[in-house]
C-alpha atoms as a PDB file:
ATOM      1  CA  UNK A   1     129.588  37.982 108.546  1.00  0.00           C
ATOM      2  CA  UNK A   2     127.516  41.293 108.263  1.00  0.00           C
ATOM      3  CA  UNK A   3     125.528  39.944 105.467  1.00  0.00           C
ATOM      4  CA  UNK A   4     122.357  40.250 107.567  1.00  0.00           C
ATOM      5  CA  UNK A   5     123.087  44.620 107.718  1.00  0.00           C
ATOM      6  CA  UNK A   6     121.770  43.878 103.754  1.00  0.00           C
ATOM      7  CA  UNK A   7     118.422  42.635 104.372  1.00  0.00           C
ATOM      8  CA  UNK A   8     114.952  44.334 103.977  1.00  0.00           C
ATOM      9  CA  UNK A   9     114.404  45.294 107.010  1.00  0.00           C
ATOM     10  CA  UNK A  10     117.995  46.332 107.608  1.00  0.00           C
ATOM     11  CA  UNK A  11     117.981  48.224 104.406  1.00  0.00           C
ATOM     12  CA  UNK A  12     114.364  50.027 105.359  1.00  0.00           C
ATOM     13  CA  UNK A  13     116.364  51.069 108.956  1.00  0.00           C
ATOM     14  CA  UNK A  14     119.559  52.732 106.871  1.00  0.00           C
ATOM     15  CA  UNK A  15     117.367  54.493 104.866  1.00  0.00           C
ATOM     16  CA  UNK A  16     115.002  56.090 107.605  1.00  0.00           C
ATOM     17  CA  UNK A  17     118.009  56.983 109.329  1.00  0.00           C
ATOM     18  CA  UNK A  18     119.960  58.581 106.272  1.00  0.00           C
ATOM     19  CA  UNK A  19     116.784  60.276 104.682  1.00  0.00           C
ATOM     20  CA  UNK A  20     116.089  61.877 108.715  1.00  0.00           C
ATOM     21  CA  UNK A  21     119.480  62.911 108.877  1.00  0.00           C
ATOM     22  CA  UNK A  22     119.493  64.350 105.344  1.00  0.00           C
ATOM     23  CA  UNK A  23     115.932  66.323 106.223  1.00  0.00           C
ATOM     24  CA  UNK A  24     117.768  67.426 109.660  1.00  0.00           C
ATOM     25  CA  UNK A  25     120.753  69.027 108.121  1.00  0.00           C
ATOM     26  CA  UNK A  26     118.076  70.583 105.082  1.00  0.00           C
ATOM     27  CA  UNK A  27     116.913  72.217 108.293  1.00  0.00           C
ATOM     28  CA  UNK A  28     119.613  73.577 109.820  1.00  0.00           C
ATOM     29  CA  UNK A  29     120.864  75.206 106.735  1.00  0.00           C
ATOM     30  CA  UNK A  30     117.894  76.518 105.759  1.00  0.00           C
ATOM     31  CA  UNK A  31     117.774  78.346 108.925  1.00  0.00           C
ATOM     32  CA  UNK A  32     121.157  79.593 108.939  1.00  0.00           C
ATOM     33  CA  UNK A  33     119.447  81.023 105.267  1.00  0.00           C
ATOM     34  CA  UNK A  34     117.348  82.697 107.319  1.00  0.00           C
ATOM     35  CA  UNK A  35     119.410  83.972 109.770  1.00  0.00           C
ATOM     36  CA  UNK A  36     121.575  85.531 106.435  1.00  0.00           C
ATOM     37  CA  UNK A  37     118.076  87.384 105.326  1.00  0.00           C
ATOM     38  CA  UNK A  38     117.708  88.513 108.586  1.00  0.00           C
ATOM     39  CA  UNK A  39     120.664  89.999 109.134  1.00  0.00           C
ATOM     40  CA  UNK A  40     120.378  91.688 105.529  1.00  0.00           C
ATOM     41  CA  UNK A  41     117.193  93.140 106.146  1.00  0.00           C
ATOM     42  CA  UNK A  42     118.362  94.350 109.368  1.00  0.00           C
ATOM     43  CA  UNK A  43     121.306  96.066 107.637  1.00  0.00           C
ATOM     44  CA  UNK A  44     118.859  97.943 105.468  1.00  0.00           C
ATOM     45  CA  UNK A  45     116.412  98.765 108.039  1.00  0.00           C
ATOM     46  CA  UNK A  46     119.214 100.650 110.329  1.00  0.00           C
ATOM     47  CA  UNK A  47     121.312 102.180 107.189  1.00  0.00           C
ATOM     48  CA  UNK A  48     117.418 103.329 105.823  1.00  0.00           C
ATOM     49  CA  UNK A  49     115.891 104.873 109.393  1.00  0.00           C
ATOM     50  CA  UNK A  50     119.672 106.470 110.200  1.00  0.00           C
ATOM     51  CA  UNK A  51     119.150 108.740 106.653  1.00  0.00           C
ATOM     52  CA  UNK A  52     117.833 112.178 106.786  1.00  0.00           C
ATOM     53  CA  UNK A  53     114.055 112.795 106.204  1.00  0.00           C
ATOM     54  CA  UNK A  54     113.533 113.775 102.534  1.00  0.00           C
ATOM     55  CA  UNK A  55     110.494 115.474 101.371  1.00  0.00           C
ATOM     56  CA  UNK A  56     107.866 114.048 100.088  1.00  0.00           C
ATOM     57  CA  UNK A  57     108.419 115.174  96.509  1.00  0.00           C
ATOM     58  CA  UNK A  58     112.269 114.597  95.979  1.00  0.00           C
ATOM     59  CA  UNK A  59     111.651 110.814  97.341  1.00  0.00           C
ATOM     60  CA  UNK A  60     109.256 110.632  94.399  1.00  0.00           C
ATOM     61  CA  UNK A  61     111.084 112.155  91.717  1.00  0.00           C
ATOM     62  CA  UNK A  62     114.685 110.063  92.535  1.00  0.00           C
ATOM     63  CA  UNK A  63     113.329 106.743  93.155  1.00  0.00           C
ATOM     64  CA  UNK A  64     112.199 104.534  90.430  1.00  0.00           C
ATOM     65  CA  UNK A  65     111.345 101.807  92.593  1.00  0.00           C
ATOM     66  CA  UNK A  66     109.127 102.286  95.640  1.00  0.00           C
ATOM     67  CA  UNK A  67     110.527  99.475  97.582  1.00  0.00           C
ATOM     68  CA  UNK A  68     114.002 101.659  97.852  1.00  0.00           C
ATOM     69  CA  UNK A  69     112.129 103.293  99.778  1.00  0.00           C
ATOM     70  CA  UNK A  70     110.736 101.468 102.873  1.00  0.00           C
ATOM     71  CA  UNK A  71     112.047 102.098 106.482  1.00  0.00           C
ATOM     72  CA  UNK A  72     113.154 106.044 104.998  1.00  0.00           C
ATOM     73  CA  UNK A  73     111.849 109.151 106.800  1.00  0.00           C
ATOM     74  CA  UNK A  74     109.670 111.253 104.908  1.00  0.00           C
ATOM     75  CA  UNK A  75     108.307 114.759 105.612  1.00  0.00           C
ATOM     76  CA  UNK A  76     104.583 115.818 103.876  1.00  0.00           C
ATOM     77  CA  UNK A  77     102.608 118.620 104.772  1.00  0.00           C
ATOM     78  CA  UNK A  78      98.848 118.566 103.411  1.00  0.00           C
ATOM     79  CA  UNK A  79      95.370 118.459 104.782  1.00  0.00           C
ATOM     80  CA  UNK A  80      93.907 114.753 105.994  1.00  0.00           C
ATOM     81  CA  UNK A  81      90.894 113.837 104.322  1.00  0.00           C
ATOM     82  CA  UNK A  82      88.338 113.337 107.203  1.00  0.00           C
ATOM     83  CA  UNK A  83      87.206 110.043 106.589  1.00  0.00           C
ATOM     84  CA  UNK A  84      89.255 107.331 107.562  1.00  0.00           C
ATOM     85  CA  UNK A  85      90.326 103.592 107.760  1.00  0.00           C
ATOM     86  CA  UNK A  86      90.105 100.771 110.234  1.00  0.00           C
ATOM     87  CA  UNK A  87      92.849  98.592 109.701  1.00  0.00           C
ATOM     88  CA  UNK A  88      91.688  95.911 112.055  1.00  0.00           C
ATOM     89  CA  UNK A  89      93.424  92.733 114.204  1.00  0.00           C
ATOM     90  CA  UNK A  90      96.484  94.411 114.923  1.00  0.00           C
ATOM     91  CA  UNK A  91      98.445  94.177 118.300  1.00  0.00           C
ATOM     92  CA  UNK A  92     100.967  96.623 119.221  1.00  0.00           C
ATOM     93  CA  UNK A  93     102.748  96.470 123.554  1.00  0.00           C
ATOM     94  CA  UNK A  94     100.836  93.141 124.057  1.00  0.00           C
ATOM     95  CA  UNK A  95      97.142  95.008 123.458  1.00  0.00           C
ATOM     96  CA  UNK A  96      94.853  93.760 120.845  1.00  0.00           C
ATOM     97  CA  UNK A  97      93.295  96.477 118.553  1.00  0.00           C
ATOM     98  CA  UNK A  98      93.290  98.779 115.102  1.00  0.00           C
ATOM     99  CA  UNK A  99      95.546 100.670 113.291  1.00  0.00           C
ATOM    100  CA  UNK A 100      93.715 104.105 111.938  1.00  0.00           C
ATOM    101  CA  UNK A 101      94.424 105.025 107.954  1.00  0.00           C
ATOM    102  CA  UNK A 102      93.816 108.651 107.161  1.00  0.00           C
ATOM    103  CA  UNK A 103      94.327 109.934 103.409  1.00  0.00           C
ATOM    104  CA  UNK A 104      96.902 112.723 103.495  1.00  0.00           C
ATOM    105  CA  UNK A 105      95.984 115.761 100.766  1.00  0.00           C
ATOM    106  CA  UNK A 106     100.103 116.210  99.832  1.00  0.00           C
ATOM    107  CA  UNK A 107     100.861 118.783  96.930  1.00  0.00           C
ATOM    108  CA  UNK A 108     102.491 116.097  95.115  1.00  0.00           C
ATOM    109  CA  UNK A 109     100.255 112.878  95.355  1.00  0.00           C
ATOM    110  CA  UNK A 110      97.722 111.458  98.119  1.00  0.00           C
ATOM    111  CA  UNK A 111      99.931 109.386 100.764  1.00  0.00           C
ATOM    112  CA  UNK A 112      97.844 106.717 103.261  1.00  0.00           C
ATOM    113  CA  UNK A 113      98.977 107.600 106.756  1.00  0.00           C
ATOM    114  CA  UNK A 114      99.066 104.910 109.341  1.00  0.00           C
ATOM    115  CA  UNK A 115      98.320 107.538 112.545  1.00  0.00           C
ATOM    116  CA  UNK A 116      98.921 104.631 114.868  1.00  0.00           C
ATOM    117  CA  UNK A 117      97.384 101.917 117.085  1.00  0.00           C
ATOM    118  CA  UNK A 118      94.111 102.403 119.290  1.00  0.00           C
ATOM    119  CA  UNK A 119      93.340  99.045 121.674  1.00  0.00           C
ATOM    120  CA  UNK A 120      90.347  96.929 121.478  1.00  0.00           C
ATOM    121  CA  UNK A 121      87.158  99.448 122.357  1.00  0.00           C
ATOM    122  CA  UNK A 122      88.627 102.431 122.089  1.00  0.00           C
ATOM    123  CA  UNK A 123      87.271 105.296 120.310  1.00  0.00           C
ATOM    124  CA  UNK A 124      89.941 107.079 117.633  1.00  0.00           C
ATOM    125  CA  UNK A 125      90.487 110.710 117.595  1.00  0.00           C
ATOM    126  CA  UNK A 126      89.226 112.349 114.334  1.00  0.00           C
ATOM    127  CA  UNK A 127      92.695 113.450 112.411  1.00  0.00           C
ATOM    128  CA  UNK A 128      93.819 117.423 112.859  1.00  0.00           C
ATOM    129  CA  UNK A 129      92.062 119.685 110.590  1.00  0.00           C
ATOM    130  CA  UNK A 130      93.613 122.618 108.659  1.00  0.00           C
ATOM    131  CA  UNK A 131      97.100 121.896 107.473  1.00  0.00           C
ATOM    132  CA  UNK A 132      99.838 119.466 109.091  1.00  0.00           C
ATOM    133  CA  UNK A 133     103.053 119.050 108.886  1.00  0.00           C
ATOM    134  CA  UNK A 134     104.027 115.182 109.301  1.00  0.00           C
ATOM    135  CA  UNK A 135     106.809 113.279 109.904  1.00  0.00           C
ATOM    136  CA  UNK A 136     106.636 109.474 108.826  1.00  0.00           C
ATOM    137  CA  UNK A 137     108.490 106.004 107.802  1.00  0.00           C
ATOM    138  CA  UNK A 138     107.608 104.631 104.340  1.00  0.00           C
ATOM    139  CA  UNK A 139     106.119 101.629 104.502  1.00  0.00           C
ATOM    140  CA  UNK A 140     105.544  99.043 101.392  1.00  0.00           C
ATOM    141  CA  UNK A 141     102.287  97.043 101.791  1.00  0.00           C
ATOM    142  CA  UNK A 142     102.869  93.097 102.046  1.00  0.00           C
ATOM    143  CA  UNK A 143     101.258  91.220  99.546  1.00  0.00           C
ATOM    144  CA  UNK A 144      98.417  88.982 100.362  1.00  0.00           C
ATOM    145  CA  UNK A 145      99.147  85.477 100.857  1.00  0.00           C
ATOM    146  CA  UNK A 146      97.811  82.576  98.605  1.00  0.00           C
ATOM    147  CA  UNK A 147      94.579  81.816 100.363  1.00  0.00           C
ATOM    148  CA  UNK A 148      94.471  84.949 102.476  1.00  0.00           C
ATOM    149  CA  UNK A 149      91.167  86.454 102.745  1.00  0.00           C
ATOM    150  CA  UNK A 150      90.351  89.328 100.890  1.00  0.00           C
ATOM    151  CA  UNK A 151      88.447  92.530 101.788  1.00  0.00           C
ATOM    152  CA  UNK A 152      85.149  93.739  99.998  1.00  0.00           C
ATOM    153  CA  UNK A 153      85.308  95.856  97.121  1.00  0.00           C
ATOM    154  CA  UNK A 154      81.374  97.262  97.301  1.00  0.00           C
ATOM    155  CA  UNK A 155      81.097 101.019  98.312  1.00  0.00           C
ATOM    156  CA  UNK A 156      83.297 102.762 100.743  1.00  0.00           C
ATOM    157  CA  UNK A 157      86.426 101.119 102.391  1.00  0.00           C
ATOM    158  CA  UNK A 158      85.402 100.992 106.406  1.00  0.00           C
ATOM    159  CA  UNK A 159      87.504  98.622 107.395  1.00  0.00           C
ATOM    160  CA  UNK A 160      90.426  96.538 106.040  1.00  0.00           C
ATOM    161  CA  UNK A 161      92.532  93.039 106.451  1.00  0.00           C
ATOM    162  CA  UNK A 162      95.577  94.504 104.916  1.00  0.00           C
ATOM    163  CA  UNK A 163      96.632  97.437 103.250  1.00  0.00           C
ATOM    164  CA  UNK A 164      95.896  97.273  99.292  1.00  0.00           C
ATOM    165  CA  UNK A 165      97.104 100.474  97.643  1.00  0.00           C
ATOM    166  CA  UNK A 166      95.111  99.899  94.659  1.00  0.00           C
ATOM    167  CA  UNK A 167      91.941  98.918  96.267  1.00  0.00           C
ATOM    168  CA  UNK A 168      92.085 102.805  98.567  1.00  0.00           C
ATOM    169  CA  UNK A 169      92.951 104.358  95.504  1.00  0.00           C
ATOM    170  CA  UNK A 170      89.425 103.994  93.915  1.00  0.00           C
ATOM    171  CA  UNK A 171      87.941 105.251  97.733  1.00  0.00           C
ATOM    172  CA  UNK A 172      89.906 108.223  97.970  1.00  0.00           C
ATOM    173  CA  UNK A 173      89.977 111.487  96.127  1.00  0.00           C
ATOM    174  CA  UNK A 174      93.569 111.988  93.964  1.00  0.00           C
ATOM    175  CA  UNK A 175      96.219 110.026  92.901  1.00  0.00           C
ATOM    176  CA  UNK A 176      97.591 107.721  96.064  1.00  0.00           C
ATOM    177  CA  UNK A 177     101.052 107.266  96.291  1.00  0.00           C
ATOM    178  CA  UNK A 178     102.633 104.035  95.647  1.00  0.00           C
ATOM    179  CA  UNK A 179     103.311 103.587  99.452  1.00  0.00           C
ATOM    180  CA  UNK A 180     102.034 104.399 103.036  1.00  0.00           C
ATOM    181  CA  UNK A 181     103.484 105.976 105.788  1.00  0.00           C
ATOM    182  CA  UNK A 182     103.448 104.931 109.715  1.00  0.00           C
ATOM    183  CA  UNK A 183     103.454 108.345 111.385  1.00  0.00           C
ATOM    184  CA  UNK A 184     106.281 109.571 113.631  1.00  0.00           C
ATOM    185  CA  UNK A 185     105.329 113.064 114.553  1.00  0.00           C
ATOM    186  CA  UNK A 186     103.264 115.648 113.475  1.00  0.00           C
ATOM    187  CA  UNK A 187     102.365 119.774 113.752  1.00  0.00           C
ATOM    188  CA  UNK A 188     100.156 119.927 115.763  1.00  0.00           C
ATOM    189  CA  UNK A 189     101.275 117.431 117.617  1.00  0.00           C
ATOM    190  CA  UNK A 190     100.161 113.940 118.548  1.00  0.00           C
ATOM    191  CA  UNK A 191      98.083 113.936 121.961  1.00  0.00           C
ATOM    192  CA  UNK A 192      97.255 111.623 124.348  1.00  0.00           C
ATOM    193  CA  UNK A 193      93.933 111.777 122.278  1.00  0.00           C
ATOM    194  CA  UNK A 194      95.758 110.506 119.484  1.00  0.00           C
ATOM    195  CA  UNK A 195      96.249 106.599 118.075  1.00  0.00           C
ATOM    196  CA  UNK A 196     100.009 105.608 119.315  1.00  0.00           C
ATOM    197  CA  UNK A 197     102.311 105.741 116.739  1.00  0.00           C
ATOM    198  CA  UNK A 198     103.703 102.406 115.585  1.00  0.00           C
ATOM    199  CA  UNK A 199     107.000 101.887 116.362  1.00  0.00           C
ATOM    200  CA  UNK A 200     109.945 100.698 114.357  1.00  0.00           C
ATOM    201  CA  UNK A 201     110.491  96.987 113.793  1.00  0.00           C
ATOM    202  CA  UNK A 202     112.777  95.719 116.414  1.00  0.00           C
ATOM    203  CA  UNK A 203     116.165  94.538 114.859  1.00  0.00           C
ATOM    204  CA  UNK A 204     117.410  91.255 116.637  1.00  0.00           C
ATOM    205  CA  UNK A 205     118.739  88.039 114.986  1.00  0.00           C
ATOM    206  CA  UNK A 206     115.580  85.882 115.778  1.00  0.00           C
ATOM    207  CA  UNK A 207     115.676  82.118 117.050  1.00  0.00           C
ATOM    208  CA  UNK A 208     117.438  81.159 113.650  1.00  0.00           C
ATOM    209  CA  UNK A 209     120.655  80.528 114.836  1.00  0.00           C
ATOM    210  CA  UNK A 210     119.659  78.169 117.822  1.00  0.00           C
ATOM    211  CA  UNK A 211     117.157  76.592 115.532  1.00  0.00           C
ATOM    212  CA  UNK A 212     119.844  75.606 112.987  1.00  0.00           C
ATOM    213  CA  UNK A 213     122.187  74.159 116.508  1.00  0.00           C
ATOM    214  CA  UNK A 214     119.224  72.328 117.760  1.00  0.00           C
ATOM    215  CA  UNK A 215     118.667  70.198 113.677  1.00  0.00           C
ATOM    216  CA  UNK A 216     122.297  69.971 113.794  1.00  0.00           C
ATOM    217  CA  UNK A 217     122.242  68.283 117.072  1.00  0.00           C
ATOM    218  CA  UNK A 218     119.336  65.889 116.226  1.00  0.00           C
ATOM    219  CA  UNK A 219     120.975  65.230 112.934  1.00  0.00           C
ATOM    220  CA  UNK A 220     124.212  63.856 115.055  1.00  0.00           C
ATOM    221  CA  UNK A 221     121.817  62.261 117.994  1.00  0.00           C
ATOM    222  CA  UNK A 222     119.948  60.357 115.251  1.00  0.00           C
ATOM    223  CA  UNK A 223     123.663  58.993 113.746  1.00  0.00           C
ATOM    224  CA  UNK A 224     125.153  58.409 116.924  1.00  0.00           C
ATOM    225  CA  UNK A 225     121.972  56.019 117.533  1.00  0.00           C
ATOM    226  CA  UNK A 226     122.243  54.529 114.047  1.00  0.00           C
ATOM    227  CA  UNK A 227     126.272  53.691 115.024  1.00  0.00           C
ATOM    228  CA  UNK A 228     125.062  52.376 118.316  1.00  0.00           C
ATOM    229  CA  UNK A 229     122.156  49.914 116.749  1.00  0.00           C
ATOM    230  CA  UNK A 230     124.868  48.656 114.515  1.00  0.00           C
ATOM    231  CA  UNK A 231     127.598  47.521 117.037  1.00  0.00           C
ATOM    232  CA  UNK A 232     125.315  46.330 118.755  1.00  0.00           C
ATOM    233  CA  UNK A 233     123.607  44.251 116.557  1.00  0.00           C
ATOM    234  CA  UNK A 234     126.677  43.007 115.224  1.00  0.00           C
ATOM    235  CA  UNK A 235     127.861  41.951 118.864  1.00  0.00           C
ATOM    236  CA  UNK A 236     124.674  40.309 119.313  1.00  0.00           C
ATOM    237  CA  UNK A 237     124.961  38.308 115.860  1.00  0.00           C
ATOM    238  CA  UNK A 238     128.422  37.507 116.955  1.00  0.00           C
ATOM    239  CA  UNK A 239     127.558  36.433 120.170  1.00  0.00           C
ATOM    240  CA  UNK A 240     125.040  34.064 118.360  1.00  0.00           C
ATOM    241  CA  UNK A 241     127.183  32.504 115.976  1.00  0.00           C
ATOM    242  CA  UNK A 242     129.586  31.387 118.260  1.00  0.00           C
ATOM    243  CA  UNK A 243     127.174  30.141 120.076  1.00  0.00           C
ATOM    244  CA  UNK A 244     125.932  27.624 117.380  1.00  0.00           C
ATOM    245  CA  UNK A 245     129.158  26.872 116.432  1.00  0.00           C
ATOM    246  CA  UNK A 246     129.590  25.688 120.065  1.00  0.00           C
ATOM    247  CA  UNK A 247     126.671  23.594 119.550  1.00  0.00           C
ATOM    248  CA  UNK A 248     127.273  22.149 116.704  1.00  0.00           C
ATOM    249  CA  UNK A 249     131.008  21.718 116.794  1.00  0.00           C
ATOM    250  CA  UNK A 250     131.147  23.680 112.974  1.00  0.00           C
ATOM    251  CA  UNK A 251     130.759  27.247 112.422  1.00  0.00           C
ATOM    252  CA  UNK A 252     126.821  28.400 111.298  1.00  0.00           C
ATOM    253  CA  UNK A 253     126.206  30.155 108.684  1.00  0.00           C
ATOM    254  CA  UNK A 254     127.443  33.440 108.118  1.00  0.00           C
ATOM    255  CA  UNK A 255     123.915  34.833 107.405  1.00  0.00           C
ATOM    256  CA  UNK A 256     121.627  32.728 109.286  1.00  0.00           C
ATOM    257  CA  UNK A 257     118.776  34.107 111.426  1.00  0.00           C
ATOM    258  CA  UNK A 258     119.779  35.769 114.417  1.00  0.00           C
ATOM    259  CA  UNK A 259     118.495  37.709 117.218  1.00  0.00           C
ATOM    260  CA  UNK A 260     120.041  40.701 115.247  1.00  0.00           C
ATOM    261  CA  UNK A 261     117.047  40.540 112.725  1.00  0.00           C
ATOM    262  CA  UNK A 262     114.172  40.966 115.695  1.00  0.00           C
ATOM    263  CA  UNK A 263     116.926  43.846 117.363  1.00  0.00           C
ATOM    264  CA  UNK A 264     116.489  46.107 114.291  1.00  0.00           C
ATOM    265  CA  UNK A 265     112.748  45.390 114.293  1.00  0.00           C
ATOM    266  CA  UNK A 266     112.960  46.621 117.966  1.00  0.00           C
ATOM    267  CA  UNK A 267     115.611  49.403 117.021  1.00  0.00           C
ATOM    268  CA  UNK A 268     113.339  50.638 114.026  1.00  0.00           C
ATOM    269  CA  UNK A 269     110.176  50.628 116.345  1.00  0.00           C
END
């Protein structure tokens, strides 16, 4: 009797549904995956920023790898080399605008200080002179992205995309530490003058969870429909049969033509 659920078309109709499904529930656990690495790195972030600022020099000397470090407070004292960095198209409290690089003269290595955020159009403040004491969060530069643009490597650094350690090491004088720091505080301290400090990354769970709900859902929606077209093609092909058997005084074939073929056309559609 349900011979017909085994033709082409039918066939072509269970596997769009099962294949959508499939891809739906992909989905959802993929972002409950990302909801996992979200709630690790926010784990690390809060057990990193709660630690005690080291100096400069003892972070160097007991970490083999610099990405142990990011998100931990660091205290430097040097002299900032006076020129310094635009690190353009940032955004920081809904304003568009620059973050400003300075090179920090440590006694232990050069360190790239983030000083802050200045809007669109404003001017930056030249960094202190003479010697200052800073307070800062180590920061690991992200790597550029397949296809991401790249900056220009012909005479001074003016301006850059992204921070590239490597790239500031050749436009700076001394050896440049294998990270950079976003400034907290400093002596003297930071004025009104001053770029705004960047704050820390703000530690919430993201959209990840209700993402992962909402495939779920359409996952179920998209079943429930398939279980729906079904019955009621099956009722329909039912409905049919008995209807030529009516006719004809003997039962019709069980897999004749029926309405039910043109309903999963509709169904499909």
């Amino acid at each position: 009797m349900y011979g017909f659920l085994l033709r082409p078309k039918w066939i072509a109709f269970h596997l769009l549904v099962f294949c959508s499904v499939a891809l739906m529930i992909w989905l959802g656990f993929w972002q409950l995956r990302r909801l996992d690495e979200r709630q690790a790195f926010n784990a690390v972030v809060e057990a990193r920023i709660d630690e005690a600022p080291v100096p400069l020099d003892e972070l160097l000397t007991t970490a083999d790898d610099p990405t142990d470090l990011e998100w931990r407070q660091v205290t430097m004292s040097g002299v900032f080399q006076p020129r310094q960095i635009l690190w353009f198209n940032r955004s920081q409290d809904g304003l568009a605008g620059d973050n400003i690089l300075a090179a920090l003269d440590e006694r232990v290595a050069v360190v790239i200080v983030n000083r802050g955020f200045v809007p669109l159009g404003a001017e930056a403040s030249a960094p202190p002179g003479g010697v200052v004491d800073v307070l800062g969060r180590i920061r690991i530069p992200a790597a550029r992205q397949l296809g991401g643009l790249t900056d220009s490597t012909e005479g001074p650094v003016v301006e850059v995309r992204r921070i590239d350690l490597a790239q500031l090491d050749a436009q700076v004088d001394g050896d440049v530490a294998p990270f950079y720091v976003d400034l907290i505080g400093s002596v003297p301290n930071v004025s009104d003058a001053d770029p705004v400090p960047v704050p820390p990354p703000t530690l919430d769970q993201g959209p990840h969870l209700s993402y992962a709900v909402q495939w779920f859902i359409f996952a179920g929606a998209v079943l429930l429909g398939w279980v729906l077209a079904v019955r009621r093609s099956i009722a329909t092909h039912r409905r049919r049969t008995a209807a030529v058997t009516d006719e004809r005084g003997e039962p019709a074939p069980p897999d004749s033509p029926t309405s039910a073929d043109a309903e999963v056309t509709t169904t499909t559609t």
